[in-house]
Protein backbone atom coordinates (compact mmCIF):
# COMPACT_ATOMS: atom_id res chain seq x y z
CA UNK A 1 -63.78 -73.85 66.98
CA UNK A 2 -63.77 -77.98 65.64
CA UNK A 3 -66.88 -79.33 65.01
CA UNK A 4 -68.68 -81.74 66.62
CA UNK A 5 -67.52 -85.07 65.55
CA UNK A 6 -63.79 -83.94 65.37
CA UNK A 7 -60.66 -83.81 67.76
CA UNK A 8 -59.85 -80.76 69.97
CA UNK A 9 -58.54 -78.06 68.27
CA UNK A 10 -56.78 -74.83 69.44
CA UNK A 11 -59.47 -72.68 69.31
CA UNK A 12 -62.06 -75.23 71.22
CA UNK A 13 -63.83 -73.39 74.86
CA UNK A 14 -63.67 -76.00 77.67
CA UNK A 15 -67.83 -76.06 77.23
CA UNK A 16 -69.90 -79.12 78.77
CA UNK A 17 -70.89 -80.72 75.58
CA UNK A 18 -67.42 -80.07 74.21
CA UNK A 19 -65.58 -81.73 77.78
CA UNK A 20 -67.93 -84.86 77.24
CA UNK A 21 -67.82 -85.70 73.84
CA UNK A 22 -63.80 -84.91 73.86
CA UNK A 23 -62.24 -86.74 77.07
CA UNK A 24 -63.29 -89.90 75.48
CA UNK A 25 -63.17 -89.28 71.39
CA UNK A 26 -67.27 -90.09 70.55
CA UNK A 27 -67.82 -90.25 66.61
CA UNK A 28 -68.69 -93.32 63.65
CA UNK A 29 -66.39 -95.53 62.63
CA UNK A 30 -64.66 -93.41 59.58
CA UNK A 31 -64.20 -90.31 62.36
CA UNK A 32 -62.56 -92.17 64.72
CA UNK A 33 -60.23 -93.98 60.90
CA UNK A 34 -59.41 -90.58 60.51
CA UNK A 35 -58.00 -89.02 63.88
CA UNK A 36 -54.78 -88.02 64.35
CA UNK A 37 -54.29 -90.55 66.68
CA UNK A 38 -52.10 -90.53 70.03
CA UNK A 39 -50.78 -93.16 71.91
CA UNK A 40 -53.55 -94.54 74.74
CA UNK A 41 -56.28 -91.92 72.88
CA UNK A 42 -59.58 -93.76 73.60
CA UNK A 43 -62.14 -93.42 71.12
CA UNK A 44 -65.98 -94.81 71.26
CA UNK A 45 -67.42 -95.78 67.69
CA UNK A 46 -71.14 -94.70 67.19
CA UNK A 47 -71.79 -96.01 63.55
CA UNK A 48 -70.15 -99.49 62.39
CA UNK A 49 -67.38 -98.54 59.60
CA UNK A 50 -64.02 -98.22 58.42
CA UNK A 51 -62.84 -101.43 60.82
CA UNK A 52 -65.00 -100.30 63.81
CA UNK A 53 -68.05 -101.66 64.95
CA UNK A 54 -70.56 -99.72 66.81
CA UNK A 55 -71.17 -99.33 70.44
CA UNK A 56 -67.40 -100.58 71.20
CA UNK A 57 -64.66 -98.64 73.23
CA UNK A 58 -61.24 -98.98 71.65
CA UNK A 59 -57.53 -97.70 72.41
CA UNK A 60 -54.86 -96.74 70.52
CA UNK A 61 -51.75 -99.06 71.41
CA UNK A 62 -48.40 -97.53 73.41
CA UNK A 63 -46.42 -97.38 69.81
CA UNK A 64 -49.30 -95.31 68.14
CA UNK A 65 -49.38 -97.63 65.03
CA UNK A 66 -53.32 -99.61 65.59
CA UNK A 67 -56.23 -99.85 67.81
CA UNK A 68 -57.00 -102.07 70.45
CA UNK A 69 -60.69 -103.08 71.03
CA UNK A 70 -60.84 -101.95 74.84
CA UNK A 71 -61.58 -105.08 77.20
CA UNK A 72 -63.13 -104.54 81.17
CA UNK A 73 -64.77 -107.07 83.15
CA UNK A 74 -67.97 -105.37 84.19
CA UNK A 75 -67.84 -105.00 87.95
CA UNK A 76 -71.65 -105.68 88.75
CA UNK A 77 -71.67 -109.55 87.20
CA UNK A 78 -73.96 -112.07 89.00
CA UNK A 79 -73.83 -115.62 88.96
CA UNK A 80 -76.29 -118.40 87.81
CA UNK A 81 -77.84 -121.25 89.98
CA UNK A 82 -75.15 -124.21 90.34
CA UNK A 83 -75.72 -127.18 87.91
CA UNK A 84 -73.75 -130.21 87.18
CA UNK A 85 -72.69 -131.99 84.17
CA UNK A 86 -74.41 -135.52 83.69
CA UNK A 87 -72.54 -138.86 84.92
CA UNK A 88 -72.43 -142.20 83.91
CA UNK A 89 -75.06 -144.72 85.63
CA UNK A 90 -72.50 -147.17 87.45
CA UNK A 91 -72.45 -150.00 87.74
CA UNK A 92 -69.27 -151.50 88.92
CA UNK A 93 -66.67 -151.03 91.83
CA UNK A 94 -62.94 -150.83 90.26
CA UNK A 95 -59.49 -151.06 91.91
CA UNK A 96 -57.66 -147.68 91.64
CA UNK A 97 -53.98 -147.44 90.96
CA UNK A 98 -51.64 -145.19 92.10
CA UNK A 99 -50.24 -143.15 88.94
CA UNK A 100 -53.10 -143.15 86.75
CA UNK A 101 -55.41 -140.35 86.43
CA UNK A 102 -58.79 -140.97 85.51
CA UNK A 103 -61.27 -138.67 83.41
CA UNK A 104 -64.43 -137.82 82.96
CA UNK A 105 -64.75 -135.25 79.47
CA UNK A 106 -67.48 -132.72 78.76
CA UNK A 107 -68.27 -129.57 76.94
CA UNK A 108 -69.18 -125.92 78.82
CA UNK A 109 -72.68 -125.35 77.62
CA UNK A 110 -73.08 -121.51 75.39
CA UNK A 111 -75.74 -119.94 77.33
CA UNK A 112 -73.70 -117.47 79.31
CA UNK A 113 -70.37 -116.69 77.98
CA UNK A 114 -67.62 -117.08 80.95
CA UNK A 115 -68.28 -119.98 83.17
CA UNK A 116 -66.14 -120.97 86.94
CA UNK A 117 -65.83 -124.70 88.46
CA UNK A 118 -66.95 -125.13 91.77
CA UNK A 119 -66.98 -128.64 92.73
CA UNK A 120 -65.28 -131.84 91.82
CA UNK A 121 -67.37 -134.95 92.60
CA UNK A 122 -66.32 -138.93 92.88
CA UNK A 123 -68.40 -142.19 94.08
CA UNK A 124 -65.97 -144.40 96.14
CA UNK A 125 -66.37 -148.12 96.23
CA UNK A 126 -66.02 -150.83 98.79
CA UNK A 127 -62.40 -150.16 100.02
CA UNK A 128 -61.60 -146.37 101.43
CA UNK A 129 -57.83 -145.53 101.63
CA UNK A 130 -55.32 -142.36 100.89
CA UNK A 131 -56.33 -139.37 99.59
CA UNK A 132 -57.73 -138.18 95.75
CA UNK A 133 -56.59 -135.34 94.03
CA UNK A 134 -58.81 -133.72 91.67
CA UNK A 135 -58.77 -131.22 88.88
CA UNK A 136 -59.80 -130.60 85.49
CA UNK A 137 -57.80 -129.97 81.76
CA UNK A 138 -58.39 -128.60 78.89
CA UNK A 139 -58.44 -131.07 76.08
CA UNK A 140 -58.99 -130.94 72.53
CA UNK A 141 -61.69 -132.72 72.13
CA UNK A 142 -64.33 -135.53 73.90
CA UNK A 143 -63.22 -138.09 73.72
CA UNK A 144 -59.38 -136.21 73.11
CA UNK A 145 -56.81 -137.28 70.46
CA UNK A 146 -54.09 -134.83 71.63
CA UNK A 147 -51.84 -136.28 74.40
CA UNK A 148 -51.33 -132.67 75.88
CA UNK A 149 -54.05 -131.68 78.66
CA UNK A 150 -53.49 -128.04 80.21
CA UNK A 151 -54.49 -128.00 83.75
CA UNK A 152 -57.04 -124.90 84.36
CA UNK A 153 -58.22 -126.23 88.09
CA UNK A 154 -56.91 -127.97 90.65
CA UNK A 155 -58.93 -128.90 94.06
CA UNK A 156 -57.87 -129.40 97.14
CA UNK A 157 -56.07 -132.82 98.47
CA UNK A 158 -59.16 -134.71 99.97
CA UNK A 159 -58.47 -137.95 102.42
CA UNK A 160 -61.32 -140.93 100.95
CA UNK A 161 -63.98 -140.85 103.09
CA UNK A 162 -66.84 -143.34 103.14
CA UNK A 163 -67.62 -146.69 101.46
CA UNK A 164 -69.68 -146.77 98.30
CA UNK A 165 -70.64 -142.63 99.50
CA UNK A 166 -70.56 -139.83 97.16
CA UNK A 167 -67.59 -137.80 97.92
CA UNK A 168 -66.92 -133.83 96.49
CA UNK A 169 -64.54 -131.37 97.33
CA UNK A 170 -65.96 -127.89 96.67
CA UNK A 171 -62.50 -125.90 97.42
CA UNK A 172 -61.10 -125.61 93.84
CA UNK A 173 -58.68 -123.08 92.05
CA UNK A 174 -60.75 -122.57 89.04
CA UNK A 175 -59.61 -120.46 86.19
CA UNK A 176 -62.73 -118.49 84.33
CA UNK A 177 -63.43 -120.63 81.27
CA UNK A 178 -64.92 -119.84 77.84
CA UNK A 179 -68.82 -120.93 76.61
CA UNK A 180 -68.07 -124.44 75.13
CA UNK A 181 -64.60 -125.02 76.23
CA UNK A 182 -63.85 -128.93 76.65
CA UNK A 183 -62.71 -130.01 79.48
CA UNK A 184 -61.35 -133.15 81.12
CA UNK A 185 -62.27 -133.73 85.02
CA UNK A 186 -59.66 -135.84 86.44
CA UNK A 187 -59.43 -137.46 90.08
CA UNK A 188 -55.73 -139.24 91.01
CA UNK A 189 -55.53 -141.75 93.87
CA UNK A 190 -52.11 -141.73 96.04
CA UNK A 191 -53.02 -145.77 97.15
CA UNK A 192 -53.92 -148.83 95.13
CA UNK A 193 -56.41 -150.38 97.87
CA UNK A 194 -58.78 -147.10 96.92
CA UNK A 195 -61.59 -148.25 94.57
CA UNK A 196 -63.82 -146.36 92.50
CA UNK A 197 -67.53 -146.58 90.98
CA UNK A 198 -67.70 -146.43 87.24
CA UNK A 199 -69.83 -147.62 84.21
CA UNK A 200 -68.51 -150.96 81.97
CA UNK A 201 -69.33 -152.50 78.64
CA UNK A 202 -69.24 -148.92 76.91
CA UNK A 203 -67.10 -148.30 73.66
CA UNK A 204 -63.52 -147.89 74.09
CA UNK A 205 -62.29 -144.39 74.59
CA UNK A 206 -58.85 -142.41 75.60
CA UNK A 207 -59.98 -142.40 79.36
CA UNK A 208 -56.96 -142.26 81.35
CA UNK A 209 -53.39 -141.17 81.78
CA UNK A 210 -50.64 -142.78 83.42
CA UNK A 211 -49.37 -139.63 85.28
CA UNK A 212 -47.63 -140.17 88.73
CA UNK A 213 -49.88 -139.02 91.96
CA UNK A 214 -48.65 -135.71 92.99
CA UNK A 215 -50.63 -132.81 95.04
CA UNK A 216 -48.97 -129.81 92.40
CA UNK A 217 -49.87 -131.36 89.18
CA UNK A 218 -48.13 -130.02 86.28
CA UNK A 219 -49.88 -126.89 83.82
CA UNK A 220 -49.00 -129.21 80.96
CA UNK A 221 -49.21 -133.38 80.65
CA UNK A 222 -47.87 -134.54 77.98
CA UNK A 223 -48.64 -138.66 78.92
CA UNK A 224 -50.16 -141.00 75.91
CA UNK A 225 -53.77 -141.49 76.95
CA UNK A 226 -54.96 -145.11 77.77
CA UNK A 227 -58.49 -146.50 76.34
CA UNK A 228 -61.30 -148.25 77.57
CA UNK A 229 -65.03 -149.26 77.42
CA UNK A 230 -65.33 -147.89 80.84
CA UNK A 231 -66.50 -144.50 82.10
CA UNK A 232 -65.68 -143.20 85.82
CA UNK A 233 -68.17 -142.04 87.95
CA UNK A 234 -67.36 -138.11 88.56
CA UNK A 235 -69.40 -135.01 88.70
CA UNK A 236 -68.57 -131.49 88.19
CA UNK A 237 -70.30 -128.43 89.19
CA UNK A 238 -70.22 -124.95 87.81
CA UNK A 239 -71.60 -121.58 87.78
CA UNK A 240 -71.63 -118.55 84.76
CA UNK A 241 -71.41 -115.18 84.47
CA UNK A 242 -74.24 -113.20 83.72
């Protein structure tokens, strides 16, 4: 009969502690280096070694040539109280225009390591007209140098509703980001009467994008960013995983 610590062989007895150490392959890091592997064997490492590291599940890949560190989303994740990132104090009304999309960047903090989007905020201004579309892009950095933004979520079309009022739109397609991904949060106005609450006299910064109003926004933009020394008022709220 094989030893503990080794794969079946022909001899082995179908015994309880042989069944549970051999359905899943349980041995250190040089046992599991020196199988003779199978495709989609499984094998749980025990003692750090040999490539392995220690309490992690891998699988051998379909062509039987490496292993695969094995990945599952835990099914009993919770999520943490909502929070917000921090806005700009405004102090100015500003005339949107139809075909720019304006930002607001910030960083996903590192305390928990996957992270959702659940609400897109703006602060209208004196005049109310059309409807915003919001979202938010990845971007390489805040402020961002590379022209291409990938979209990762998109809100729902939202008709501008009341003067100089807080508005947010809390139905969003949000992909599961990263710990410290940075993002861009963008709102788009389809009419140029809207205005919009920001902060002036700041340094000048890529802030804006001259990317037509549509409701199905592209995955990729590509458009030159614009600077300014003004910041847009908009808020964004997320949750993580825990």
């Amino acid at each position: 009969m094989g030893s503990a610590g080794l794969e079946w062989d022909a001899t082995d007895q179908p015994e309880k502690n042989r069944l549970n150490q051999k359905t899943r392959f349980v041995g250190t890091g040089a046992q599991i280096n020196a199988l003779t592997a199978f495709a989609g064997q499984e094998a749980y490492c025990t003692v750090t070694g040999s490539g392995f590291t220690i309490d992690t599940v891998y699988s051998r890949n379909a062509a039987n040539t490496a292993w695969n560190q094995f990945t599952q989303f835990a099914t009993n994740l919770a999520l943490t109280t909502e929070t917000n990132i921090a806005v700009v104090t405004d102090n100015a009304d500003f005339t949107a225009v139809a075909g720019v999309r304006y930002y607001a960047f910030f960083t996903l903090p590192a305390t928990e390591k996957l992270y959702k989007i659940t609400g897109i905020e703006w602060k209208n201004g004196a005049t109310v007209a059309g409807d915003i579309v919001a979202g938010i892009d990845y971007v390489d950095a805040n402020p961002p140098s590379n022209v291409t933004a990938l979209l990762g979520t998109l809100a729902l079309v939202t008709a501008a509703s009341g003067v100089s009022a807080v508005q947010r739109v809390s139905t969003v397609a949000s992909q599961i980001y990263p710990a410290s991904s940075v993002l861009g949060a963008f709102i788009s106005c389809s009419s140029s009467s809207q205005t919009l609450r920001e902060q002036t006299g700041l340094s000048s910064q890529n802030q804006s994008k001259a990317t037509a109003y549509t409701v199905s926004p592209s995955l990729s933009d590509s458009t030159a960013w614009t600077a300014t020394t003004a910041r847009k008022y908009i808020k964004v709220y997320y949750q993580g995983f825990y």
